[in-house]
N, C-alpha and C. Protein backbone atom coordinates (compact mmCIF):
# COMPACT_ATOMS: atom_id res chain seq x y z
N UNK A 1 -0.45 24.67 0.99
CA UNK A 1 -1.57 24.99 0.15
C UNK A 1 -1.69 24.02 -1.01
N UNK A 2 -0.82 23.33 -1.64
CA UNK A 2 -0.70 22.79 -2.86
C UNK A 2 -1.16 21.36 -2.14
N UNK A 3 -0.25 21.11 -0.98
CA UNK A 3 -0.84 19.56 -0.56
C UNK A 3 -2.89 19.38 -0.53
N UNK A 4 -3.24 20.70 0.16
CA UNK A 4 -4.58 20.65 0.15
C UNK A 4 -5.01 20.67 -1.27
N UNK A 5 -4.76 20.82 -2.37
CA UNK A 5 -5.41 21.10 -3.31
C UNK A 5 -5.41 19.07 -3.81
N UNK A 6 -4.09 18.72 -4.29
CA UNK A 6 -3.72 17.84 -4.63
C UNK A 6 -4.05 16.62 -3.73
N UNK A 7 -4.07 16.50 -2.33
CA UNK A 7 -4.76 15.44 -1.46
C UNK A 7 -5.62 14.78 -1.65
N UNK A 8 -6.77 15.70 -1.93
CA UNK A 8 -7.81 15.21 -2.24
C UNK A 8 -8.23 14.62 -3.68
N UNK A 9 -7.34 14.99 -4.50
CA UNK A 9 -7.39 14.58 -6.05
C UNK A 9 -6.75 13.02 -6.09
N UNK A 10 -5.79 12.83 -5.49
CA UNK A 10 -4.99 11.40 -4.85
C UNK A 10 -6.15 10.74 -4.74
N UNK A 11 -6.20 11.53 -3.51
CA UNK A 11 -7.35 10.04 -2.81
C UNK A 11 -8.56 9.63 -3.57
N UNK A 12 -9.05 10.74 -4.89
CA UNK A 12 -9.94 9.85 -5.62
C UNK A 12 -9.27 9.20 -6.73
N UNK A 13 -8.21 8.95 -7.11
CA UNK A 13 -7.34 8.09 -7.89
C UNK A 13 -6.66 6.95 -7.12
N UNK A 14 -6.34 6.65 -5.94
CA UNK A 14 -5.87 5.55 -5.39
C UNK A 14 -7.07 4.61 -5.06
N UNK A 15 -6.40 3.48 -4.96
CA UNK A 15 -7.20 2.07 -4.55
C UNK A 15 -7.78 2.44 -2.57
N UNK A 16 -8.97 1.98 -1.83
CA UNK A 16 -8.78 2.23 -0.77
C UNK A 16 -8.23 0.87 -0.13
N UNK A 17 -7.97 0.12 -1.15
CA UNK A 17 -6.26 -0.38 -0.35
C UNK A 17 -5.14 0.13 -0.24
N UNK A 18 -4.82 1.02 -0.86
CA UNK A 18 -3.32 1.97 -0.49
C UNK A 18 -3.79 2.45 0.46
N UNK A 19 -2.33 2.07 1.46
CA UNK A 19 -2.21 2.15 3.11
C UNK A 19 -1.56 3.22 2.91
N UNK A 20 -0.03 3.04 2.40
CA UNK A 20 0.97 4.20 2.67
C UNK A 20 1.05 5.67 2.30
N UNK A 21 1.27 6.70 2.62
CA UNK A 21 1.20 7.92 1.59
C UNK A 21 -0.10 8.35 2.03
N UNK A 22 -0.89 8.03 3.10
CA UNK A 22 -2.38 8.51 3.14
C UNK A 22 -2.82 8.37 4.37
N UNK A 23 -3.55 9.69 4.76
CA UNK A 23 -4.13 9.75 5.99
C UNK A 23 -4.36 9.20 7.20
N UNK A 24 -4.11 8.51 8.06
CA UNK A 24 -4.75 7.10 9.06
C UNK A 24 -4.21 5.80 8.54
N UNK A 25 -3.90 5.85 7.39
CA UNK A 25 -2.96 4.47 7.00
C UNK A 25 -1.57 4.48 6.69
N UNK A 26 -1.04 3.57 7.20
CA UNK A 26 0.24 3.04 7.50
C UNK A 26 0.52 1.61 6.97
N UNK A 27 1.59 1.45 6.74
CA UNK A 27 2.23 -0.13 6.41
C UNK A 27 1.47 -0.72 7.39
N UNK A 28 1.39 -0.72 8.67
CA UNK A 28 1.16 -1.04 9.62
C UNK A 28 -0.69 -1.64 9.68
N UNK A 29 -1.55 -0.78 9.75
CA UNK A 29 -2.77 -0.46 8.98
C UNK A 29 -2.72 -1.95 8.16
N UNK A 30 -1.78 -1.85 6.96
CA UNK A 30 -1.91 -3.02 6.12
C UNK A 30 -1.47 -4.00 6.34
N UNK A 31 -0.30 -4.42 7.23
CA UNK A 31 -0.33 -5.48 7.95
C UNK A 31 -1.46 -6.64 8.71
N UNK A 32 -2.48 -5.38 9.26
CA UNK A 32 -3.32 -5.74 10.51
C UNK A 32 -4.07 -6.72 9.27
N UNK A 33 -4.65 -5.65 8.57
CA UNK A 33 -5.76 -6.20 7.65
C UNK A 33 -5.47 -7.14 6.67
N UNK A 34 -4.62 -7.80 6.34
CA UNK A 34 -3.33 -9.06 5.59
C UNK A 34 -3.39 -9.71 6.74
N UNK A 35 -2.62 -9.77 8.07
CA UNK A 35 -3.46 -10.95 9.16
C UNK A 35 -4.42 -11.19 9.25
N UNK A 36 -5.35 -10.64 8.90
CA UNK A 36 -6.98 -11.09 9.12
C UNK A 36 -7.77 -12.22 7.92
N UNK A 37 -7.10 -11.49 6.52
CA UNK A 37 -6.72 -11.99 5.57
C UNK A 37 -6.26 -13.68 5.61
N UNK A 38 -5.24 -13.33 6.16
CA UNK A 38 -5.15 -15.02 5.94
C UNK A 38 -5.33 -15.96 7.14
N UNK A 39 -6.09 -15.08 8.49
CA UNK A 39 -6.74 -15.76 9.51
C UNK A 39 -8.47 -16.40 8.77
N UNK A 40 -8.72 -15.69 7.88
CA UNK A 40 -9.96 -16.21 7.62
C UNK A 40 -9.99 -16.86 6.35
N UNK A 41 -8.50 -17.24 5.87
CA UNK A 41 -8.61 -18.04 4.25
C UNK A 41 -8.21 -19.29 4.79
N UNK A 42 -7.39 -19.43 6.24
CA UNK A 42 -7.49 -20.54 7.26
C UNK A 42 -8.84 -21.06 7.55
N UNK A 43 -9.49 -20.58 8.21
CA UNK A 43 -10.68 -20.69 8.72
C UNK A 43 -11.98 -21.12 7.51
N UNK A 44 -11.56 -20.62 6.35
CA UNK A 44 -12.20 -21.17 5.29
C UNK A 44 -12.04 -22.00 4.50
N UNK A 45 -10.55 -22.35 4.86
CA UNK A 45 -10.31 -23.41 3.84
C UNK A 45 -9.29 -22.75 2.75
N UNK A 46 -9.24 -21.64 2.65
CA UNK A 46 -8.75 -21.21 0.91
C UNK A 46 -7.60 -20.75 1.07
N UNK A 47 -7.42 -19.50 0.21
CA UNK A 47 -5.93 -19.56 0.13
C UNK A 47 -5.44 -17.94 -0.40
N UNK A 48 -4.78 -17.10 0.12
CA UNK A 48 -4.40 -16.01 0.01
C UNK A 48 -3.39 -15.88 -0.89
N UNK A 49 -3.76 -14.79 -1.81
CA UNK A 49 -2.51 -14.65 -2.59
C UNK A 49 -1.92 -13.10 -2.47
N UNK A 50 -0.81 -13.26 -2.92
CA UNK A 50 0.06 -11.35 -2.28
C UNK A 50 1.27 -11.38 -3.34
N UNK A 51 1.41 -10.19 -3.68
CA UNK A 51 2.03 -9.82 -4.22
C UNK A 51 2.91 -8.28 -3.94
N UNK A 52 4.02 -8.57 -2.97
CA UNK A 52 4.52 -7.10 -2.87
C UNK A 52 5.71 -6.78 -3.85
N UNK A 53 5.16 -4.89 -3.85
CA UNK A 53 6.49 -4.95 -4.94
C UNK A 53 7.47 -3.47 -4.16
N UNK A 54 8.49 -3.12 -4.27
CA UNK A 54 8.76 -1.97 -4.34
C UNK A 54 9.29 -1.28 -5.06
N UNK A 55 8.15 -0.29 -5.51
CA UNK A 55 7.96 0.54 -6.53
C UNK A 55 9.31 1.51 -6.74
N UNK A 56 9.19 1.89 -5.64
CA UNK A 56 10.45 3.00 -5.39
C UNK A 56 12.10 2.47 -6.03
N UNK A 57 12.39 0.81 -5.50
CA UNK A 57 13.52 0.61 -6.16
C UNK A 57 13.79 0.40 -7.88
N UNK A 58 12.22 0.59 -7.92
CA UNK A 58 12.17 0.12 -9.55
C UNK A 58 12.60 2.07 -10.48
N UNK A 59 12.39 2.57 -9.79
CA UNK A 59 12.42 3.98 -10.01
C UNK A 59 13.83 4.75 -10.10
N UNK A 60 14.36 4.03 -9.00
CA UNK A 60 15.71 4.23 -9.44
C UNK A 60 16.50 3.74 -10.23
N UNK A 61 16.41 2.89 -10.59
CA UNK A 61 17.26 1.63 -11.41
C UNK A 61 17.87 2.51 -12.46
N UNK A 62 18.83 2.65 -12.82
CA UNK A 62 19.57 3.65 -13.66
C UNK A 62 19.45 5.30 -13.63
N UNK A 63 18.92 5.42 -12.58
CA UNK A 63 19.44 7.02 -11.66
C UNK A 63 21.28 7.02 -11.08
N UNK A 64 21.18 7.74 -11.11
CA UNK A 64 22.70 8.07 -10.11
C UNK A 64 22.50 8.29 -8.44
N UNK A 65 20.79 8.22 -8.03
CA UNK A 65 20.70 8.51 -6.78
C UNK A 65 21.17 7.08 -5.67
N UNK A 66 21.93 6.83 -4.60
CA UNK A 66 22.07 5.78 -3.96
C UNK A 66 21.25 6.08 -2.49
N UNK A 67 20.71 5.32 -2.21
CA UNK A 67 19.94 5.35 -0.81
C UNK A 67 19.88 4.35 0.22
């Protein structure tokens, strides 16, 4: 019950680039669309830029949790 309430409040606060954590998208999902990405900055000439981070290890950093 709480996921239904809160789901929908997410999804109007996230980017509809966030893949993970959401409905039909997957890392995977964001992969596809990042190959295409830099199949057509080829094809144009230009140049892709990316920046991954993970959030999650930044979260722990002085927790006691190990994973």
């Amino acid at each position: 019950m709480i996921n239904k309430i809160i789901t929908p409040l997410c999804n109007q606060l996230l980017s509809n680039t966030q893949h993970d954590f959401r409905p039909n998208r997957s890392t995977m999902t964001n992969l596809c669309i990042f190959k295409q990405d830099i199949l057509n900055s080829f094809n144009n000439q230009s140049q892709t830029v990316v920046i991954y981070t993970d959030i999650w290890k930044n979260l722990l950093i002085g927790s006691n949790i190990n994973y």
